[in-house]
C-alpha atoms as a PDB file:
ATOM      1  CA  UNK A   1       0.000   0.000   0.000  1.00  0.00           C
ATOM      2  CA  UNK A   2       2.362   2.494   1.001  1.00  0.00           C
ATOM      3  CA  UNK A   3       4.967   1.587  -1.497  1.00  0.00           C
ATOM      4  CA  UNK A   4       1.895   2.452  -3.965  1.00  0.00           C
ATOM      5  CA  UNK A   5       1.423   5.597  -2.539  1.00  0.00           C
ATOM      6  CA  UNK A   6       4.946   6.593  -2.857  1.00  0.00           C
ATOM      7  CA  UNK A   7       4.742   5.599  -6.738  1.00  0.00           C
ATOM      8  CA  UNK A   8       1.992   7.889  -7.276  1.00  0.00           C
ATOM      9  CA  UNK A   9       3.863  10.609  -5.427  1.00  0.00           C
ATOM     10  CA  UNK A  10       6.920  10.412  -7.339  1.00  0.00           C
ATOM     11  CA  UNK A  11       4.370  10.688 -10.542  1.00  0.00           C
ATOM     12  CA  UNK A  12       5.172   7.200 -11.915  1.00  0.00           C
ATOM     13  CA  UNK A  13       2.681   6.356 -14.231  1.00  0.00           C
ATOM     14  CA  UNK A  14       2.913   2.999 -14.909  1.00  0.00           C
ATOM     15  CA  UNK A  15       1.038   2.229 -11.172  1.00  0.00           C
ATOM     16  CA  UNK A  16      -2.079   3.123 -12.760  1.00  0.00           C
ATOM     17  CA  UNK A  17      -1.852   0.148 -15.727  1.00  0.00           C
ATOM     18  CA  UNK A  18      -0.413  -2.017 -12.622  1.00  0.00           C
ATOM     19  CA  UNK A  19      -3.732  -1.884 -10.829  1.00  0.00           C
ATOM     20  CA  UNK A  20      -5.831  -1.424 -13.189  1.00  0.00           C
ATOM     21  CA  UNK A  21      -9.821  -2.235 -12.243  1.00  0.00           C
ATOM     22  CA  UNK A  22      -8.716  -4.624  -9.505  1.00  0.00           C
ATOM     23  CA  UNK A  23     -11.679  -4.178  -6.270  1.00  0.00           C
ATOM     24  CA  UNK A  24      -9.152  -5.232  -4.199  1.00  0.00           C
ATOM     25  CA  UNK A  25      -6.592  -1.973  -4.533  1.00  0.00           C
ATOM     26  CA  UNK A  26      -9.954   0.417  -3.024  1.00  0.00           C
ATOM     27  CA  UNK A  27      -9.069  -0.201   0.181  1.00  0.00           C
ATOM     28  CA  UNK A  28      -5.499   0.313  -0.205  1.00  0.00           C
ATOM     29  CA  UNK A  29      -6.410   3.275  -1.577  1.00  0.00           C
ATOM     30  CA  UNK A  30      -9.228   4.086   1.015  1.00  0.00           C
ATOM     31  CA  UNK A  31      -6.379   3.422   3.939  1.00  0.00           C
ATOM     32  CA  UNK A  32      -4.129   6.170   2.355  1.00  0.00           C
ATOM     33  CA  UNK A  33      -6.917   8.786   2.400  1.00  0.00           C
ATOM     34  CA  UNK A  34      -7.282   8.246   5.423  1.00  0.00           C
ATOM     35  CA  UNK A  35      -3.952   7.971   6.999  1.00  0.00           C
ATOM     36  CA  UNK A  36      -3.800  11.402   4.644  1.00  0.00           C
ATOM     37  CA  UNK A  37      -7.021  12.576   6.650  1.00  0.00           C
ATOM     38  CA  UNK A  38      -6.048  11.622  10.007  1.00  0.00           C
ATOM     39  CA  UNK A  39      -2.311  13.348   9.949  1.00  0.00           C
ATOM     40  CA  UNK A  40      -4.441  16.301   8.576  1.00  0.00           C
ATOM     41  CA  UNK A  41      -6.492  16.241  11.490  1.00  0.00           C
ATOM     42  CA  UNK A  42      -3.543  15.674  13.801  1.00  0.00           C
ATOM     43  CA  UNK A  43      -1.636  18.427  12.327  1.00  0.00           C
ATOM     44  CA  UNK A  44      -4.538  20.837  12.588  1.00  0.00           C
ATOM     45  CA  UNK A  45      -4.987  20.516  15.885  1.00  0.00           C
ATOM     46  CA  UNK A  46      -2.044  20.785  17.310  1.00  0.00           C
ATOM     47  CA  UNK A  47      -1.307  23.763  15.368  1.00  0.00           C
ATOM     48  CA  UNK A  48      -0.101  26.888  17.402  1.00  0.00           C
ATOM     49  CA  UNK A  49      -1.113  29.644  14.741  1.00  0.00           C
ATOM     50  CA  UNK A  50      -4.822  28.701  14.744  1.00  0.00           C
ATOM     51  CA  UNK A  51      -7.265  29.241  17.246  1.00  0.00           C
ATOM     52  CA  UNK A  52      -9.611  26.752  18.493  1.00  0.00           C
ATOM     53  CA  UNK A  53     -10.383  27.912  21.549  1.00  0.00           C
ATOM     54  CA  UNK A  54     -13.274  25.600  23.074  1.00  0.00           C
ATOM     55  CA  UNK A  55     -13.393  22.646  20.363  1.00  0.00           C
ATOM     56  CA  UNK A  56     -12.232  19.053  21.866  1.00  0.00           C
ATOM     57  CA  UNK A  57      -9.768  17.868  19.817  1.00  0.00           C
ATOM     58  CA  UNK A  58     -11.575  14.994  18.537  1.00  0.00           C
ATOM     59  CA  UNK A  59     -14.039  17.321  16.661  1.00  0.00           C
ATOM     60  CA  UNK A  60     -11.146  18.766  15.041  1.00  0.00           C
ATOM     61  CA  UNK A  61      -9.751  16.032  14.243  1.00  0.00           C
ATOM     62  CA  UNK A  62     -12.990  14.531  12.660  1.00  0.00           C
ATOM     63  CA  UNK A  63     -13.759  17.751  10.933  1.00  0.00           C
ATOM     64  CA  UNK A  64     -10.194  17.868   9.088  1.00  0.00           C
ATOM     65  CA  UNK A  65     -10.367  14.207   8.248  1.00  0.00           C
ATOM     66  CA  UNK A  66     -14.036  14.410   7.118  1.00  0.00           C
ATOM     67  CA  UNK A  67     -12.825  17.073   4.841  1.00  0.00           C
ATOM     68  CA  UNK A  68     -10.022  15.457   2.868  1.00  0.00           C
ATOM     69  CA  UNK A  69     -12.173  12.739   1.908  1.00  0.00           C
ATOM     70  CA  UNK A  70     -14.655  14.846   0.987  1.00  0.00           C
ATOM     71  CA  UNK A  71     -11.898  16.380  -1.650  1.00  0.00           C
ATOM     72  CA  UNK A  72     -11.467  13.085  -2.647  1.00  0.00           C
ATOM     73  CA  UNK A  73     -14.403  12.346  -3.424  1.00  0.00           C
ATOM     74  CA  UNK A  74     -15.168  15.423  -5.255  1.00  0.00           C
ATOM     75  CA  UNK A  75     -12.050  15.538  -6.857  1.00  0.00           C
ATOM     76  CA  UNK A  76     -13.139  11.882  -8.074  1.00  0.00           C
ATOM     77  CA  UNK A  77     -16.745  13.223  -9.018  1.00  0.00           C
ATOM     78  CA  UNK A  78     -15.300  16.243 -11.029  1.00  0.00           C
ATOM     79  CA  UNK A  79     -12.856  14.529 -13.022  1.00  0.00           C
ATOM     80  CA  UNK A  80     -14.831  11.933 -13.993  1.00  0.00           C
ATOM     81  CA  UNK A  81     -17.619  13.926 -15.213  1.00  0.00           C
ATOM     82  CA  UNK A  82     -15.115  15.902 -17.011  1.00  0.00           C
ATOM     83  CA  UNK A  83     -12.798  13.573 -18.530  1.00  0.00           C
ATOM     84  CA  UNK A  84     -15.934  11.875 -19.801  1.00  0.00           C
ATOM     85  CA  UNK A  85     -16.902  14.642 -21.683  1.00  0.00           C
ATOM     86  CA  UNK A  86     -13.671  14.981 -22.727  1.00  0.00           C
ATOM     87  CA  UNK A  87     -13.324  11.243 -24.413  1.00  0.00           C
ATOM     88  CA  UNK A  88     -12.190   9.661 -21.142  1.00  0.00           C
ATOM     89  CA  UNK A  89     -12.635   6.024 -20.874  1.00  0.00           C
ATOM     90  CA  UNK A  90     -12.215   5.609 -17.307  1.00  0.00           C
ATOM     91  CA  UNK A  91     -14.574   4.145 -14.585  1.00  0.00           C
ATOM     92  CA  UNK A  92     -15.820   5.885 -10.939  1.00  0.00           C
ATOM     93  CA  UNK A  93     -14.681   3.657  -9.101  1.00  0.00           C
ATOM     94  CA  UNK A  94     -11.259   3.183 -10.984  1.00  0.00           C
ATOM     95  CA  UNK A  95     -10.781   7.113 -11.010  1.00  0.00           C
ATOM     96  CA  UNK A  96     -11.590   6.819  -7.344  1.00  0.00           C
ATOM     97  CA  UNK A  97      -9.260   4.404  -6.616  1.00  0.00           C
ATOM     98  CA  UNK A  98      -6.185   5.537  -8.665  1.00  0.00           C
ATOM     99  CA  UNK A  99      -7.141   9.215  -7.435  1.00  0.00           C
ATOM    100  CA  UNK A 100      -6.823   7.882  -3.853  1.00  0.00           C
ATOM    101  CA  UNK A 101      -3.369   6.415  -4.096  1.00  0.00           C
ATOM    102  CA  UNK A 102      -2.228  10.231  -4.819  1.00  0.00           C
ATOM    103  CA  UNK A 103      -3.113  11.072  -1.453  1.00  0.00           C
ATOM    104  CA  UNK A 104       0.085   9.871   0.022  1.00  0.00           C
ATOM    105  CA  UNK A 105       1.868  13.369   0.326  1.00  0.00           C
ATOM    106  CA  UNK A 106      -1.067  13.651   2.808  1.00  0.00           C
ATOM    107  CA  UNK A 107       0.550  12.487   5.607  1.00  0.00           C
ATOM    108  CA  UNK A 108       3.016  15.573   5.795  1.00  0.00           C
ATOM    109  CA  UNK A 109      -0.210  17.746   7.263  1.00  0.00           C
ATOM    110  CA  UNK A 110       0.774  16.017  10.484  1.00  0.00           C
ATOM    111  CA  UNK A 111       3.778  18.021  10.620  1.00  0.00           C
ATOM    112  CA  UNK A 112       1.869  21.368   9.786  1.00  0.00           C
ATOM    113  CA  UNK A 113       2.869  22.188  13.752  1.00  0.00           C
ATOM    114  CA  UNK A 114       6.591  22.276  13.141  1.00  0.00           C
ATOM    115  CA  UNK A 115       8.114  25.851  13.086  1.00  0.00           C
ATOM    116  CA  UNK A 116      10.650  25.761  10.155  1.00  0.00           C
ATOM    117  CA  UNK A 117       8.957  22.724   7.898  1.00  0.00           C
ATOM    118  CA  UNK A 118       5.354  23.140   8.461  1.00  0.00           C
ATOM    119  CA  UNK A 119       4.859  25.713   6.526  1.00  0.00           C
ATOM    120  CA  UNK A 120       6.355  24.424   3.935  1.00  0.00           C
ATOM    121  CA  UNK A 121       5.433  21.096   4.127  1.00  0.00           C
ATOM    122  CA  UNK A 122       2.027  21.366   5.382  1.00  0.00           C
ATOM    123  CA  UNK A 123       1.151  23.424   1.748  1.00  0.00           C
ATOM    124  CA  UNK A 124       2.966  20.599  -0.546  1.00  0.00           C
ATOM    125  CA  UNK A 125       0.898  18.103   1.028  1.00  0.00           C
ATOM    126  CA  UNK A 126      -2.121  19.821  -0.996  1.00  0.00           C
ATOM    127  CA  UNK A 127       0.170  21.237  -3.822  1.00  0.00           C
ATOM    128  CA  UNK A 128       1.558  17.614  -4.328  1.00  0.00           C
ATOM    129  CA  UNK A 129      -1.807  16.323  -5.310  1.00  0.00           C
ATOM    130  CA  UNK A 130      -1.848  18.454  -8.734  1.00  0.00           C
ATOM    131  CA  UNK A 131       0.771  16.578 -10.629  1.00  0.00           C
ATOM    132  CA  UNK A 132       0.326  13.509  -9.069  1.00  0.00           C
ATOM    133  CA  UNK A 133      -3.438  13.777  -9.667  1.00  0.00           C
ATOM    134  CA  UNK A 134      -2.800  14.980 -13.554  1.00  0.00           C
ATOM    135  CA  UNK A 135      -0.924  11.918 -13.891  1.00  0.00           C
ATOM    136  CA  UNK A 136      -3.943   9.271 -12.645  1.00  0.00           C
ATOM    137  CA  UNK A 137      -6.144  10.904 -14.410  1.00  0.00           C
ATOM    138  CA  UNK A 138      -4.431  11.152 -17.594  1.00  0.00           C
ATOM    139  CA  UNK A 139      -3.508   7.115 -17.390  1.00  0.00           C
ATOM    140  CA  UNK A 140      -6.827   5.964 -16.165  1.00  0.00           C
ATOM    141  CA  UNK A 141      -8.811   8.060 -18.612  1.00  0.00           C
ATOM    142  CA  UNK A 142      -6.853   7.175 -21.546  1.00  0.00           C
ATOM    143  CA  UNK A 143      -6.574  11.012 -22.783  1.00  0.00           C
ATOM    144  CA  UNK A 144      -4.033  13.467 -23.897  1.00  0.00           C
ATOM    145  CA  UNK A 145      -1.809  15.855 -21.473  1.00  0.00           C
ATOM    146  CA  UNK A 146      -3.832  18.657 -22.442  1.00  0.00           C
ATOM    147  CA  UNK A 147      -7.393  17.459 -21.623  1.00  0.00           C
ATOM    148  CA  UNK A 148      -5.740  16.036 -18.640  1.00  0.00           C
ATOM    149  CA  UNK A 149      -4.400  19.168 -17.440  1.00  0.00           C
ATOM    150  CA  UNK A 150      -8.043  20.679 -18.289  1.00  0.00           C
ATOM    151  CA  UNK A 151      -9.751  18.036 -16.888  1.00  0.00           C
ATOM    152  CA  UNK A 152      -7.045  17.992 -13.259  1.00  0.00           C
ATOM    153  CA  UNK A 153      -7.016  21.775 -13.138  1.00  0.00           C
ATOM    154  CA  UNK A 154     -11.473  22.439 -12.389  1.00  0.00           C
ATOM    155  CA  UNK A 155     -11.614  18.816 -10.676  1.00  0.00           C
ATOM    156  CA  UNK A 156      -8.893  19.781  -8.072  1.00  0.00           C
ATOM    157  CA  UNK A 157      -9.279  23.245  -7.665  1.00  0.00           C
ATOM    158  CA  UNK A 158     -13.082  22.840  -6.673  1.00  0.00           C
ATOM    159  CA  UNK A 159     -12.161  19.260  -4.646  1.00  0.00           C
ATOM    160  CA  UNK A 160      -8.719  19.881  -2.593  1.00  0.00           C
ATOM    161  CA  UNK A 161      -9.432  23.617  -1.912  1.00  0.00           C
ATOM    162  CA  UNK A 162     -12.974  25.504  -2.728  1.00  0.00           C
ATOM    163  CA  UNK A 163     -15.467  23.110  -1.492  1.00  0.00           C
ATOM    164  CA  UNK A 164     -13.422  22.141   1.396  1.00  0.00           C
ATOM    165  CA  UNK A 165     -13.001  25.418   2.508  1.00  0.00           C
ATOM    166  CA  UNK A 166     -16.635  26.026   3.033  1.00  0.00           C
ATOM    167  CA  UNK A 167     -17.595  22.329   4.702  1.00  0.00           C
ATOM    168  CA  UNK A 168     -15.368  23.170   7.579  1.00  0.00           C
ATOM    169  CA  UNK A 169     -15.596  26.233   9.609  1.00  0.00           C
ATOM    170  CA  UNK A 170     -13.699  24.509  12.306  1.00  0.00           C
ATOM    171  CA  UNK A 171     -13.127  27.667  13.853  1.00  0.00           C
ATOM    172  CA  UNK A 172     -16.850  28.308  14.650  1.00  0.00           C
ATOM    173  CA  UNK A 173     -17.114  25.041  16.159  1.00  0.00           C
ATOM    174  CA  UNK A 174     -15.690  26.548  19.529  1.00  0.00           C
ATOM    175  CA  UNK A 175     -18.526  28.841  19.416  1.00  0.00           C
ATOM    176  CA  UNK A 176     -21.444  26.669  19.422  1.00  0.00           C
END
């Protein structure tokens, strides 16, 4: 699983072909999102430059998490609407799985706490998902770099940072 994940971070687009539409690989996949959604969590919480005065951690936590595999499904949604459109020949569920494997620079949101590398690290874990994303989607929809990049650039931009930016006003959630 991991050794996946580090494939698809290193943009090695063979992994894609390699798994292929095999039902088993979803929960490899699945695991990485969330190990990806829990560090997320983690690393939000125990962040120093955020405030969250009265919410238990847990609800942080759960509200971070929640919202990375929310992206991941949307992301999964978008671009497969898209690349359909677009002459794509891929599957939901494939898409969805191969999308999840991408997910593995994830697990650097744990260190979003650290002084000199979380804030550099903590961003790349997001940033990291656009090339490694273009690259699943281009192999598992059988198109072209440039309807790839079309089809990556809406699909992540409204999955990894618009939409999850309104499901989670984690700040408020001291407030209640």
């Amino acid at each position: 699983m991991l050794a996946r994940a580090l494939r698809a971070t290193i943009l090695d687009g063979r992994l894609y072909r390699e798994i292929g539409d095999d039902p088993r690989e979803m929960f490899y996949a699945l695991g990485i999102v969330l190990l990806a959604a829990v560090a997320f969590g983690l690393g939000l919480k125990n962040a120093s430059i955020l405030s969250f005065p009265d919410a238990p951690s847990s609800v942080i936590i759960a509200m971070a998490a929640s919202s990375k595999v929310t992206s991941w499904v949307l992301w999964t949604v978008l671009a497969f609407l898209l690349g359909r459109i677009l002459g794509g020949k891929a599957g939901f569920r494939q898409l969805l799985r191969n999308l999840g494997f991408t997910f593995g620079p994830g697990v650097l949101g744990i260190l979003f706490d650290i002084p000199w590398a979380g804030a550099y690290l903590f961003p790349l874990s997001f940033i990291w998902l656009y090339p490694a994303g273009l690259v699943a989607i281009k192999e598992t929809h059988e198109i072209d770099w440039v309807r790839a990049i079309i089809v990556n650039s809406v699909a992540w931009t409204i999955g990894i940072f618009i939409v999850p930016a309104l499901l989670v006003p984690i700040q408020s959630v001291g407030r209640m």
